[in-house]
Protein backbone atom coordinates (compact mmCIF):
# COMPACT_ATOMS: atom_id res chain seq x y z
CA UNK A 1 0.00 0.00 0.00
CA UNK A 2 1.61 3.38 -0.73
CA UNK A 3 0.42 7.36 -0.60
CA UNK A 4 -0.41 6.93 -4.42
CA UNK A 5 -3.80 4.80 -3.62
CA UNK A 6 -6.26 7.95 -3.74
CA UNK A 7 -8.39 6.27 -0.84
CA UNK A 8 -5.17 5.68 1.56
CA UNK A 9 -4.67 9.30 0.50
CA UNK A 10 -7.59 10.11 1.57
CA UNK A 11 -7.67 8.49 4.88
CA UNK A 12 -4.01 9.55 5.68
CA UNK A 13 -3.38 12.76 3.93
CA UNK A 14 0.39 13.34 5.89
CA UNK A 15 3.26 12.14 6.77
CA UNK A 16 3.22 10.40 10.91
CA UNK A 17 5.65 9.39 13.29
CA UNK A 18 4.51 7.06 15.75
CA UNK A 19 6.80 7.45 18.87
CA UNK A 20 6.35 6.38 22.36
CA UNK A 21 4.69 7.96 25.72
CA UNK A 22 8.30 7.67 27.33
CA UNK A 23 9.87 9.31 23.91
CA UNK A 24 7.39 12.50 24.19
CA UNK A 25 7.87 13.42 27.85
CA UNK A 26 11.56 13.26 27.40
CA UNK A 27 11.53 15.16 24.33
CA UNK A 28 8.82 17.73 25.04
CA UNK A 29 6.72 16.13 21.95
CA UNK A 30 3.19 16.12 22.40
CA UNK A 31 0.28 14.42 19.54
CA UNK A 32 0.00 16.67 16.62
CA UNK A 33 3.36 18.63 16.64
CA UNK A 34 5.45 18.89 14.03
CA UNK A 35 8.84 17.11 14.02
CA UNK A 36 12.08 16.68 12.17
CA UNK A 37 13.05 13.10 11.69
CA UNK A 38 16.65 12.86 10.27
CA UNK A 39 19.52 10.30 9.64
CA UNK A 40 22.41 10.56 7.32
CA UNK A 41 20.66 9.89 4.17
CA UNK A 42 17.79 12.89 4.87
CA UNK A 43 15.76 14.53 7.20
CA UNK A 44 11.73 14.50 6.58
CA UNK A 45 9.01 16.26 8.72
CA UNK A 46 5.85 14.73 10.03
CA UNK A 47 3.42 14.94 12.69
CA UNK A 48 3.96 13.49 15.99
CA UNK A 49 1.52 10.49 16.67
CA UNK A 50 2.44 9.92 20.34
CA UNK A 51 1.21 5.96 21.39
CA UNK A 52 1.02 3.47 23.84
CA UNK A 53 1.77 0.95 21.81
CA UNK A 54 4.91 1.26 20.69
CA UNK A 55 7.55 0.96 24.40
CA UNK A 56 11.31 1.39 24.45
CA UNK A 57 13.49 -1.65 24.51
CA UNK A 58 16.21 -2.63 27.65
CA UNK A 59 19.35 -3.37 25.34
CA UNK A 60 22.18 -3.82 27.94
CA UNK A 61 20.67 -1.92 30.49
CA UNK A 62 20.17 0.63 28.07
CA UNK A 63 16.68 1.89 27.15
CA UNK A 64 16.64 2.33 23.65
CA UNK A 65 13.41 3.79 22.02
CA UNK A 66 11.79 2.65 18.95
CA UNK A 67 9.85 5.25 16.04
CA UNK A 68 6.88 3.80 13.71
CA UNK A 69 6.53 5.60 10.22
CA UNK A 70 4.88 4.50 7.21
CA UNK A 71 7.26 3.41 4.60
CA UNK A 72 5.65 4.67 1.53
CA UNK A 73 6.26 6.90 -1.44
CA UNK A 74 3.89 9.43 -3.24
CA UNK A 75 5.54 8.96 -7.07
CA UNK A 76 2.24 10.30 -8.72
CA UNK A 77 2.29 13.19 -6.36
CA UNK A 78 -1.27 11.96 -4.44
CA UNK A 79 0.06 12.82 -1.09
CA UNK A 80 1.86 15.78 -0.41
CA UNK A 81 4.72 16.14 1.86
CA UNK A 82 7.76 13.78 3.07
CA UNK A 83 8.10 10.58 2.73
CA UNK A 84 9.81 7.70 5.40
CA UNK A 85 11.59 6.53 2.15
CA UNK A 86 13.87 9.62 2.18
CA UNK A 87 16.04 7.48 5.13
CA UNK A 88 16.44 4.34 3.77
CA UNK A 89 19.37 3.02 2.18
CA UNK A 90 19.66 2.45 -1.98
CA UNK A 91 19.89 -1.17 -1.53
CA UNK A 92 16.45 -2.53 -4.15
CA UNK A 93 15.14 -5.82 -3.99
CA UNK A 94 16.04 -7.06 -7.96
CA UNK A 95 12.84 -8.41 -8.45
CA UNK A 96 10.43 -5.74 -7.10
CA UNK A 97 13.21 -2.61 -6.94
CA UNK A 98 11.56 -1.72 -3.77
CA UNK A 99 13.96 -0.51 -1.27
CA UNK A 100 14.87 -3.56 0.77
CA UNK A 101 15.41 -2.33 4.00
CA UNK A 102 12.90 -1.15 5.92
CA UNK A 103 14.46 -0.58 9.13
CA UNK A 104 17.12 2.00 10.11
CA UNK A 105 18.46 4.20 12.69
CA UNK A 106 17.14 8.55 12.66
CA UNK A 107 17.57 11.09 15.67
């Protein structure tokens, strides 16, 4: 599914972030701000969507917090705004030449 289906358009007209209760209190983000999302390969804004469900993970006694985005791009110009793909790496599957990786690290 990607921003260029007119009814996922529709339904989710910008760009989210899904981050974390524990994220948002020590970040001063609150649901509906806007926020820079960046990594080496780009930066992309969104709006906040702060959630229970996503929690951060204990990685050798180190809390390390986790950030949801849809990974989806708006090549017929549907959606306007950013898109999550801006932060992946090049790397395409050779069958589908979607980007495959869907995972990677942003501040």
């Amino acid at each position: 599914m990607t921003r260029s289906l007119p009814w996922l358009v529709e339904l989710v007209p910008d760009m989210f972030v899904e981050i974390s209760e524990s994220l948002a209190a020590a970040t001063g983000i609150t649901n509906g701000d806007r926020v820079r999302v960046f990594n080496q390969r780009g930066s992309i804004e969104a709006y906040a969507l702060v959630t229970a469900r996503l929690k951060p993970f204990l990685v050798d006694g180190k809390s390390i917090e986790q950030v949801g985005m849809p990974c989806t791009s708006a090549m017929r110009a549907m959606a306007k705004g950013d898109t999550a793909n801006v932060l992946t790496s090049e790397a395409q599957s050779p069958v589908s030449n979607i980007p495959s990786t869907r995972h990677f690290s942003v501040i």
